[in-house]
C-alpha atoms as a PDB file:
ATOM      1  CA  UNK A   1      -1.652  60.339   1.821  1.00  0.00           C
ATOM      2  CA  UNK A   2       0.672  62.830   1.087  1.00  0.00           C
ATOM      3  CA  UNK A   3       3.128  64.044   4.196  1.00  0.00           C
ATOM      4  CA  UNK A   4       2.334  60.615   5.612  1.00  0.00           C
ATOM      5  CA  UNK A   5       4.411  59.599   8.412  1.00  0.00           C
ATOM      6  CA  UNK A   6       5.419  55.631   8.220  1.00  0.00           C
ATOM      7  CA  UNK A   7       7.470  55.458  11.814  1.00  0.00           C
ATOM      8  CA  UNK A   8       7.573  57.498  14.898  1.00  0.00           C
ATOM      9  CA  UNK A   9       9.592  57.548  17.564  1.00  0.00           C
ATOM     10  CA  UNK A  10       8.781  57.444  20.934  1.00  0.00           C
ATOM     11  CA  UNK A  11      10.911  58.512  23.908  1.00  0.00           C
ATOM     12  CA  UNK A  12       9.839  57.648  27.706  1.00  0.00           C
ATOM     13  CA  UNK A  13      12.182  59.487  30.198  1.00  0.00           C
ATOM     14  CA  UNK A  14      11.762  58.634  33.810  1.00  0.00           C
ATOM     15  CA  UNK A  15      12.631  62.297  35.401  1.00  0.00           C
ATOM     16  CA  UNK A  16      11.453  61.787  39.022  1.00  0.00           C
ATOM     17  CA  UNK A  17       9.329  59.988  40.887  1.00  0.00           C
ATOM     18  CA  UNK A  18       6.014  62.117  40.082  1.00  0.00           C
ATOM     19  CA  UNK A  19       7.328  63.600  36.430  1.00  0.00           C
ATOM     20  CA  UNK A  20       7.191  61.529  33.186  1.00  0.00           C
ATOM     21  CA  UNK A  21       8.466  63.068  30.139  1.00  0.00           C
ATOM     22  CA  UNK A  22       7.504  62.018  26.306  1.00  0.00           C
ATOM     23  CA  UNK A  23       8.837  62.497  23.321  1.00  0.00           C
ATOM     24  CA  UNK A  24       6.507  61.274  20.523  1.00  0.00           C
ATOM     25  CA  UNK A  25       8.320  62.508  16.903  1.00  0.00           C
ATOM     26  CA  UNK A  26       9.462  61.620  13.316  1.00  0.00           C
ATOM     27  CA  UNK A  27      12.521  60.444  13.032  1.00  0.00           C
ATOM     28  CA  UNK A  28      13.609  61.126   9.369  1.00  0.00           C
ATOM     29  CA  UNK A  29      12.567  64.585   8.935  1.00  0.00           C
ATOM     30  CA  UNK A  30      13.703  67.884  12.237  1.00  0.00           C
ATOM     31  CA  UNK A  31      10.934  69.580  12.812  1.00  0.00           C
ATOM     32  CA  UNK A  32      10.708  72.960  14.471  1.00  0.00           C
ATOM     33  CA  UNK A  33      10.776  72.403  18.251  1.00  0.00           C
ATOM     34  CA  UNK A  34       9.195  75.871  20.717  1.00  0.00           C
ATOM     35  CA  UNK A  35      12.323  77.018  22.664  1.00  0.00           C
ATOM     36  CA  UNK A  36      10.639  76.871  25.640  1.00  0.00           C
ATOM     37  CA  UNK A  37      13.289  75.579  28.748  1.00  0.00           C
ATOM     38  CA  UNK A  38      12.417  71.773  30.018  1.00  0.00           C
ATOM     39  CA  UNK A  39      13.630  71.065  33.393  1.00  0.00           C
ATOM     40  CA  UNK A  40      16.738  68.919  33.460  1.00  0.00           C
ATOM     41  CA  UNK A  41      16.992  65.968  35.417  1.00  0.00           C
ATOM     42  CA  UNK A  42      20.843  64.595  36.654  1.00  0.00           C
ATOM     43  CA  UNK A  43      19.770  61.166  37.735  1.00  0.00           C
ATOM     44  CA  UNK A  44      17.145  59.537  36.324  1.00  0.00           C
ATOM     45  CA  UNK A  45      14.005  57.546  38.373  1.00  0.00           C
ATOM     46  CA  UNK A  46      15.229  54.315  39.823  1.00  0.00           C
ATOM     47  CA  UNK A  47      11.564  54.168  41.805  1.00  0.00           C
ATOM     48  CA  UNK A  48       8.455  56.239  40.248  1.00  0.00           C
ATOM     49  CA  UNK A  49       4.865  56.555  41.735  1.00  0.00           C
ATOM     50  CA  UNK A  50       3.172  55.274  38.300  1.00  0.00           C
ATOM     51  CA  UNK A  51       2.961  52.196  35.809  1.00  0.00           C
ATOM     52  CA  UNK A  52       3.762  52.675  31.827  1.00  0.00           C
ATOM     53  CA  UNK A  53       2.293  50.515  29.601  1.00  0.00           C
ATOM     54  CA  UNK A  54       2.304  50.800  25.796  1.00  0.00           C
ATOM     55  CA  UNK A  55       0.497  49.233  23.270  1.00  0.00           C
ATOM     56  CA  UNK A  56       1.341  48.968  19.549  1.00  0.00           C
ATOM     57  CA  UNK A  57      -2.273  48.076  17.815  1.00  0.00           C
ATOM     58  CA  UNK A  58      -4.060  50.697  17.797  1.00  0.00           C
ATOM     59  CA  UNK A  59      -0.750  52.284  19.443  1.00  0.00           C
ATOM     60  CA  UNK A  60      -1.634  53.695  23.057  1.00  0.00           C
ATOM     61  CA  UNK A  61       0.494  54.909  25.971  1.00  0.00           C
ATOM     62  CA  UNK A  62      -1.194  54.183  29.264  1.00  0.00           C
ATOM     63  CA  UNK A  63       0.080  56.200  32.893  1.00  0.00           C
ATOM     64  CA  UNK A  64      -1.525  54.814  35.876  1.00  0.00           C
ATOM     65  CA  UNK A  65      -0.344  56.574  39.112  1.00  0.00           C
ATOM     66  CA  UNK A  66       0.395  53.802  41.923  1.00  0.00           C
ATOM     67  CA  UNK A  67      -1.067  55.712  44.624  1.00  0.00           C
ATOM     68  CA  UNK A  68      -4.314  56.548  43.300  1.00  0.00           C
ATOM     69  CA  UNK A  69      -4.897  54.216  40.635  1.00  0.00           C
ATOM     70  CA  UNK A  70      -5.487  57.188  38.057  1.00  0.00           C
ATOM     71  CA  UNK A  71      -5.250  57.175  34.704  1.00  0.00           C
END
């Protein structure tokens, strides 16, 4: 296919205890990114109020938030 992408990256970053941010990109080729301001976060999670869980095949990123059980 042409434009394929063969490998992503994918970046989980544990802002608070309620926020989750990710990243999901191509790492070989920049891409254009909207300049729009993301809050920034000093100290990262120790404790969060969901579960992460990733799967590769078919590749899947499951949030479940501890309180509610939501997905």
């Amino acid at each position: 296919m042409p434009n394929e992408i063969l490998s992503l990256t994918v970046d989980l970053i544990f802002e608070t205890t309620q926020r989750i941010r990710i990243r999901i990109y191509d790492p070989t080729n920049k891409r254009y990114e909207v300049p729009i301001p993301v809050p920034t976060v000093e100290t990262k999670a120790n404790v969060t109020d969901y579960i992460v869980s990733l799967n590769q095949s078919p590749f899947a990123i499951i949030i479940i938030r501890k309180s509610t059980g939501t997905i």
